[in-house]
Each structure stands twice: as C-alpha cells, then as structure tokens.
Protein backbone atom coordinates (compact mmCIF):
# COMPACT_ATOMS: atom_id res chain seq x y z
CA UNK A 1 -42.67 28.86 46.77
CA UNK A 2 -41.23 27.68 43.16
CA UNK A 3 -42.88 24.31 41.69
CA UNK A 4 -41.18 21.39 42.21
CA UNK A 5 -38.62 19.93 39.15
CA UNK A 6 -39.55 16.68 39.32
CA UNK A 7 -43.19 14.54 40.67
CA UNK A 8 -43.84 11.31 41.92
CA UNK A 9 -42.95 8.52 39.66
CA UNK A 10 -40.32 10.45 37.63
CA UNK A 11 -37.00 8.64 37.19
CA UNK A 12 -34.12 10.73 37.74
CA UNK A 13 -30.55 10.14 37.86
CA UNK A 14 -28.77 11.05 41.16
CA UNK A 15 -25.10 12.23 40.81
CA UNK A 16 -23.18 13.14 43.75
CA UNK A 17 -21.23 15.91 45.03
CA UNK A 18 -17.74 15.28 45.75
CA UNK A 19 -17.96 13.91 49.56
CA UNK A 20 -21.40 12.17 49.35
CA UNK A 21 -21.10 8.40 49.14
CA UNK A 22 -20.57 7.96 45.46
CA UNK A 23 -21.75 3.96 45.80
CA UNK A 24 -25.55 5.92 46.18
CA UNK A 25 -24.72 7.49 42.44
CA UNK A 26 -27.61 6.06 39.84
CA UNK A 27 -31.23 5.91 38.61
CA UNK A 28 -33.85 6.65 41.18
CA UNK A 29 -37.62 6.85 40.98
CA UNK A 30 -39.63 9.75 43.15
CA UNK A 31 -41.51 8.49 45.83
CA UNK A 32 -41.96 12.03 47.61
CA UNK A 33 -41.68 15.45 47.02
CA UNK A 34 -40.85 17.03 50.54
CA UNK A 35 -41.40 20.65 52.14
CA UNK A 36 -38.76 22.83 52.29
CA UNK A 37 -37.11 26.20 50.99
CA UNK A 38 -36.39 26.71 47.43
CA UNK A 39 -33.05 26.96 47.65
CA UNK A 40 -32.55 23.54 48.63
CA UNK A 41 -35.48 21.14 47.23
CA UNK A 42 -35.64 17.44 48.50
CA UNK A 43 -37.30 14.49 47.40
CA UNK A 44 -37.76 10.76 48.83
CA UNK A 45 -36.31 8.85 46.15
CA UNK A 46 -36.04 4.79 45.36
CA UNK A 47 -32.72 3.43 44.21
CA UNK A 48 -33.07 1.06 41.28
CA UNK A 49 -30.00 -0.87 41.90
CA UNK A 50 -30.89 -1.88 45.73
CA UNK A 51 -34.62 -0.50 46.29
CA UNK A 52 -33.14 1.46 49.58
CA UNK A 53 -35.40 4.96 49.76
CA UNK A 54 -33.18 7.99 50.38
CA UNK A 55 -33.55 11.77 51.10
CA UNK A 56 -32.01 13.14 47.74
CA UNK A 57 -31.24 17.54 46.55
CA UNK A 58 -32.41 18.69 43.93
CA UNK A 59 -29.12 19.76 42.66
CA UNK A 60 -27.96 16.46 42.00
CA UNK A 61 -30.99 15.26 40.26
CA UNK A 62 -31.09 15.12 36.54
CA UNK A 63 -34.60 13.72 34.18
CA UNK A 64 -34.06 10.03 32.93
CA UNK A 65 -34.49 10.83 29.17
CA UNK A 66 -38.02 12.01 30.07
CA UNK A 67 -38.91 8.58 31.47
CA UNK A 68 -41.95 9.22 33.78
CA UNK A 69 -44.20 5.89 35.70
CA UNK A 70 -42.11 2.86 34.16
C-alpha cells in the first residue's frame, strides 16, 4: 500500500470527470483519508462553497498552491 497524496487539512481542488455533477467542481479541504486499493484512492473532503462533505478520487484532486490547515 502506496502513501496517500494528500492528509487531513490539505486544500485541494476537485475537478470532475465528464459525467460527475460538475456543480460539485471547486476547492475542498481533507477531512479523511479512507481505506482502499491504490488504484483508486478516496478521501472525505469539505466543499468550501457549501460546507457539504463528499467521498472524492484521487484522480480528480489537484494541491491548492501548497495551501495546507488555513
């Protein structure tokens, strides 16, 4: 088992794939890093824009301009 991309606190940018509700797309902060394979990491996430927590990939996660716990 690979180490996880991101931790708790980080704020990451979630961009959807074509299909996925692309209302969801924005800046999130990790609230969870949750078991599972490799191939398809997830994390519990908080949306900025509504403060809804969501099941988010991997994949579609990219680092906030190395923003980490503000």
């Amino acid at each position: 088992m690979t180490t996880p991309k991101f931790i708790v606190g980080q704020k990451v940018e979630y961009r959807p794939d074509a299909g996925d509700m692309p209302g969801l797309r924005g800046t999130y902060t990790i609230t969870r890093v949750l078991p599972g394979d490799d191939r398809d990491r997830t994390y519990r996430a908080r949306g900025a824009q509504d403060g809804q927590e969501r099941v988010l990939r991997e994949k579609q996660l990219t680092p906030v301009a190395d923003a980490l716990f503000g």
